[in-house]
Protein backbone atom coordinates (compact mmCIF):
# COMPACT_ATOMS: atom_id res chain seq x y z
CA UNK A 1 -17.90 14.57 3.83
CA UNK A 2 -14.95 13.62 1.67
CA UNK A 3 -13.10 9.93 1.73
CA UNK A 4 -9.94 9.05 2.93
CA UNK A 5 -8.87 9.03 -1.16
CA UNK A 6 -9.02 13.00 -0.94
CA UNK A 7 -6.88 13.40 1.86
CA UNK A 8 -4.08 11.22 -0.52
CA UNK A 9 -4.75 13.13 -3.89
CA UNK A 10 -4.04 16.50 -1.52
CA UNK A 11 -0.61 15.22 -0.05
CA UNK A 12 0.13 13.86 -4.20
CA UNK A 13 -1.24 11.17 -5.17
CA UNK A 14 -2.35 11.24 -8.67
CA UNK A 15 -2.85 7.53 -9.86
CA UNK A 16 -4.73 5.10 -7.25
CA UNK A 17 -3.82 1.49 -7.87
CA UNK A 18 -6.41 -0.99 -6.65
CA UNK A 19 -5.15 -4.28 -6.12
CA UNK A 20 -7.40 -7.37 -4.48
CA UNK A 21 -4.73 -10.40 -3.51
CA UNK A 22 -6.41 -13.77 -4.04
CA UNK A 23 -6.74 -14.44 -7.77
CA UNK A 24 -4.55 -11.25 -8.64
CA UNK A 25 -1.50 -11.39 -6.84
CA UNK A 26 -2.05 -14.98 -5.06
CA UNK A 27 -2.68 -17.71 -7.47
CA UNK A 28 -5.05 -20.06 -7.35
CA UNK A 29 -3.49 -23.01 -9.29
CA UNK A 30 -0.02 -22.57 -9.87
CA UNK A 31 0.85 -25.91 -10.11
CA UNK A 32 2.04 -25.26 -14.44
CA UNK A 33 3.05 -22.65 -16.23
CA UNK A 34 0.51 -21.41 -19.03
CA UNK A 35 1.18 -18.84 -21.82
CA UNK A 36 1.18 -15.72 -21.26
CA UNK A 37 1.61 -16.42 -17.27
CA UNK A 38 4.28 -15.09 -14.63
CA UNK A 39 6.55 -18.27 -14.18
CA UNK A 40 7.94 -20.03 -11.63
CA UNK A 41 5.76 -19.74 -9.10
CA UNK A 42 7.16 -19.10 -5.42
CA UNK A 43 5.07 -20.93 -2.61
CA UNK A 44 4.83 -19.21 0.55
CA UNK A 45 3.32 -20.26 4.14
CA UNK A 46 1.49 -17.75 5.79
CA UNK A 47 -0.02 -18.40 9.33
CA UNK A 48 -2.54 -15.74 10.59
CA UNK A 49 -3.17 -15.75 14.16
CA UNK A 50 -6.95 -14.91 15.15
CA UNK A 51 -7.69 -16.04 19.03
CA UNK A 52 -6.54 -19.38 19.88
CA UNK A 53 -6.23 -20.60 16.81
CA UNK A 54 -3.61 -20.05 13.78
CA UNK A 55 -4.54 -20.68 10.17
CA UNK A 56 -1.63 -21.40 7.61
CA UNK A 57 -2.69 -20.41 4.35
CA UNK A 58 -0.42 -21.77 1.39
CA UNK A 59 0.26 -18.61 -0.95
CA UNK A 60 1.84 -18.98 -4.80
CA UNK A 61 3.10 -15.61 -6.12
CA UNK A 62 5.58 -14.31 -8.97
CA UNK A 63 8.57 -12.55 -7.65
CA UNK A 64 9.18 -11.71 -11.43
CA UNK A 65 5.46 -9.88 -10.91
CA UNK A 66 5.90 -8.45 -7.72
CA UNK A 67 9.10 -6.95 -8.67
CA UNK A 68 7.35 -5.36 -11.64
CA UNK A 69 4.51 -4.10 -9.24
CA UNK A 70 7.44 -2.33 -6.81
CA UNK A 71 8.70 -0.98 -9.91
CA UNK A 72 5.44 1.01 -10.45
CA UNK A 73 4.48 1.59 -6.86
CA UNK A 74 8.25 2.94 -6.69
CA UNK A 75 6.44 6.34 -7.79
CA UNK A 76 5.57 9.14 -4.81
CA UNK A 77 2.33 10.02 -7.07
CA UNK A 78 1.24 6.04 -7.11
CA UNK A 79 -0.60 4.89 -4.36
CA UNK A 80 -1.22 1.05 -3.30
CA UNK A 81 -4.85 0.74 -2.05
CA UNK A 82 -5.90 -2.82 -0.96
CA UNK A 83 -9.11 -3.77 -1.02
CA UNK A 84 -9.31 -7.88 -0.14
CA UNK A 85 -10.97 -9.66 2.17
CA UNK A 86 -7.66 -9.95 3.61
CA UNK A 87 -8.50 -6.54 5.43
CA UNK A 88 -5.56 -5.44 7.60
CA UNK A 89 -3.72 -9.02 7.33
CA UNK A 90 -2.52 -7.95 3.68
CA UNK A 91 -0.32 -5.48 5.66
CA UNK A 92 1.23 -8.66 7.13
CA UNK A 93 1.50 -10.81 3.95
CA UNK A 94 2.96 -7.41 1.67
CA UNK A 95 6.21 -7.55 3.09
CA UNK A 96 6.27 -11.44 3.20
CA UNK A 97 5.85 -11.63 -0.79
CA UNK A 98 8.45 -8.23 -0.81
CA UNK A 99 5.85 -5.88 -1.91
CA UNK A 100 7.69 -2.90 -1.42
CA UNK A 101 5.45 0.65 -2.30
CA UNK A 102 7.07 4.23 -1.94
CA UNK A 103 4.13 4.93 0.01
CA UNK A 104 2.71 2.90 2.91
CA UNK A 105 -0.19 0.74 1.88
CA UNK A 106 -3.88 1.66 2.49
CA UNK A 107 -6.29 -1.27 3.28
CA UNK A 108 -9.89 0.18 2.17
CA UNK A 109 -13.00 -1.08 4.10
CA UNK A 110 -15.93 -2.32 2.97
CA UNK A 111 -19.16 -3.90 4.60
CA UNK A 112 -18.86 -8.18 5.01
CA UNK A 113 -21.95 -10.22 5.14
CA UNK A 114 -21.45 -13.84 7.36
CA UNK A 115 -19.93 -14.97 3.64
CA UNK A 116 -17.71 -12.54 2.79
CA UNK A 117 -19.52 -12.60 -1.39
CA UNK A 118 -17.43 -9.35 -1.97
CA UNK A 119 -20.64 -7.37 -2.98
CA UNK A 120 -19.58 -4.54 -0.45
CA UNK A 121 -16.03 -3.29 -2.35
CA UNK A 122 -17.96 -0.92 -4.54
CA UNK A 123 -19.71 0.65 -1.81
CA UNK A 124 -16.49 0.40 0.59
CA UNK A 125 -14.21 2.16 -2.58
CA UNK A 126 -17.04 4.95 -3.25
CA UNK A 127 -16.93 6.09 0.34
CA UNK A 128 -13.06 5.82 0.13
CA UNK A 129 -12.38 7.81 -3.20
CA UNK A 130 -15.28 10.53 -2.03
CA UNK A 131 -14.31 13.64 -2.91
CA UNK A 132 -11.17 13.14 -5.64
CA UNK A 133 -11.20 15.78 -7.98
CA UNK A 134 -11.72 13.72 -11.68
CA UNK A 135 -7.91 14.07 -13.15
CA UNK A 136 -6.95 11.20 -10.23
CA UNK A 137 -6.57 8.09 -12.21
CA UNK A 138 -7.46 4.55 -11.07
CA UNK A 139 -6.00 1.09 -11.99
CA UNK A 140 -8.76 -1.47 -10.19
CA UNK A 141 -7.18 -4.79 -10.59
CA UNK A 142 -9.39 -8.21 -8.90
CA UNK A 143 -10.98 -11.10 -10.10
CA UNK A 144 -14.22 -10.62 -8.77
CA UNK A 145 -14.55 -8.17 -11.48
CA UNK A 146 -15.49 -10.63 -13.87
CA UNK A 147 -18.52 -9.72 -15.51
CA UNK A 148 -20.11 -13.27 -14.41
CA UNK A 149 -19.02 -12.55 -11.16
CA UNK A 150 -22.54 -10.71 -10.28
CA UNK A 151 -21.60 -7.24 -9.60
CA UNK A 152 -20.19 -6.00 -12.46
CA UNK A 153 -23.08 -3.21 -12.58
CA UNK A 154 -22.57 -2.25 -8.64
CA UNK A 155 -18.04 -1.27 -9.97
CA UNK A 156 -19.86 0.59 -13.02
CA UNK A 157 -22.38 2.43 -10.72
CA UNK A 158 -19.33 3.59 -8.61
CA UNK A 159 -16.81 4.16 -11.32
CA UNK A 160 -19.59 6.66 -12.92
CA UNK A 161 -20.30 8.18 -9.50
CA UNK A 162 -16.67 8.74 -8.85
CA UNK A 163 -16.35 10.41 -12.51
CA UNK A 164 -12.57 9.91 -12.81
CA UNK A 165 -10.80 10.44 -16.65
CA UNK A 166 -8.71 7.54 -16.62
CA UNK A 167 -9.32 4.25 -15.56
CA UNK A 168 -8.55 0.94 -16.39
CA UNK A 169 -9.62 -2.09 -14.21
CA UNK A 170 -8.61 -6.01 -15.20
CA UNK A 171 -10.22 -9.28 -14.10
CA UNK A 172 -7.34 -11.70 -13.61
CA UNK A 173 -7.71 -15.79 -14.32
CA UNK A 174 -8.32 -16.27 -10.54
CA UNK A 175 -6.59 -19.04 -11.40
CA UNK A 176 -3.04 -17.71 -12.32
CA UNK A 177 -2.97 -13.92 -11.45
CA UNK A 178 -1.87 -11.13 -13.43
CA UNK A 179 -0.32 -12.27 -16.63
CA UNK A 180 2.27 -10.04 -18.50
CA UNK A 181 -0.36 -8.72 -21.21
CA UNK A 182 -2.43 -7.41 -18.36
CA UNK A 183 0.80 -6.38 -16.67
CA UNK A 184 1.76 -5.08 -19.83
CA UNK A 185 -1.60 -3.39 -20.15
CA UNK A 186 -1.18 -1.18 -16.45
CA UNK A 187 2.11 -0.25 -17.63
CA UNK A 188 1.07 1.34 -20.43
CA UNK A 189 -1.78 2.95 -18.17
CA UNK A 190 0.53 3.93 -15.71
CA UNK A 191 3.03 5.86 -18.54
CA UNK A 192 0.36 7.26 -20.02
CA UNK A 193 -1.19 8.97 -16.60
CA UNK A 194 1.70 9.87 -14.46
């Protein structure tokens, strides 16, 4: 059985961009600017309604770096796959921080334990990206993937299973997000793929 990733490479996509939101896109502590980091900072309220009970969750973001994201995602070959613990509420919060893609965003699932530790995205993206043919390229961009996050080994499992010819992934200061040498970095991916 093939994923949902090899339906996508069949309709065009060639490069698969793999963005997690908290820590990459959503910083952590953007309360000063740091070398090297996107700057200013836009702060953002986001309220997600589960049962009787909204949560607001405060959100700090580039628009300098989001606008260099749509830029890339502005590409019919590119597709955005999300793959947060956000699940289907990044859908929600994309158009809020004007994250605009070409192509309509793709929230991959994975399996949650009561804490949601992350250890399920590698499993969640293999069954995904079953079945793409080896010239699709991959950008994986989160902070989880640290290598003293703890699963380090599970991402190089799957990246080996899945056999692709170009990838780069990036572990983001949780605390500040992409920074313009990693952004920098996926450009130069990106240009050299597509």
């Amino acid at each position: 059985m093939t994923g949902q990733g090899r339906a996508l490479y069949d309709r065009g996509v060639r490069l698969f961009m793999v963005l997690d939101f908290d820590g990459v896109l959503n910083a952590f502590q953007p309360s000063k600017k740091v070398n090297e980091c996107f700057w200013p900072m836009t702060t953002l309220k986001h309220v997600v309604r589960t049962g009787d009970y909204p949560r607001t969750y405060i959100l700090h973001y580039s628009k300098e770096m989001i606008a260099e994201l749509n830029d890339i995602l502005d590409d019919e070959r590119t597709q955005l796959l999300w793959l947060t613990a956000w699940k289907q509420e990044i859908l929600r919060v994309q158009p809020e921080i004007g994250l605009t893609p070409v192509r309509p965003s793709v929230v991959v699932d994975y399996a949650i334990r009561m804490y949601d530790d992350q250890i399920g995205k590698p499993a969640g993206f293999s069954t995904f990206m079953d079945g793409v043919p080896s010239d699709a390229a991959l950008c994986w961009v989160d902070d989880c993937l640290h290598a003293d996050f703890g699963y380090t080994s599970l991402v190089r499992d799957c990246l080996d299973d899945l056999n692709l010819t170009s990838v780069l992934t990036l572990a983001p200061d949780e605390r500040y997000g992409i920074n313009h040498t990693e952004m920098s970095r996926i450009r130069k991916f990106v240009n050299t793929v597509l």
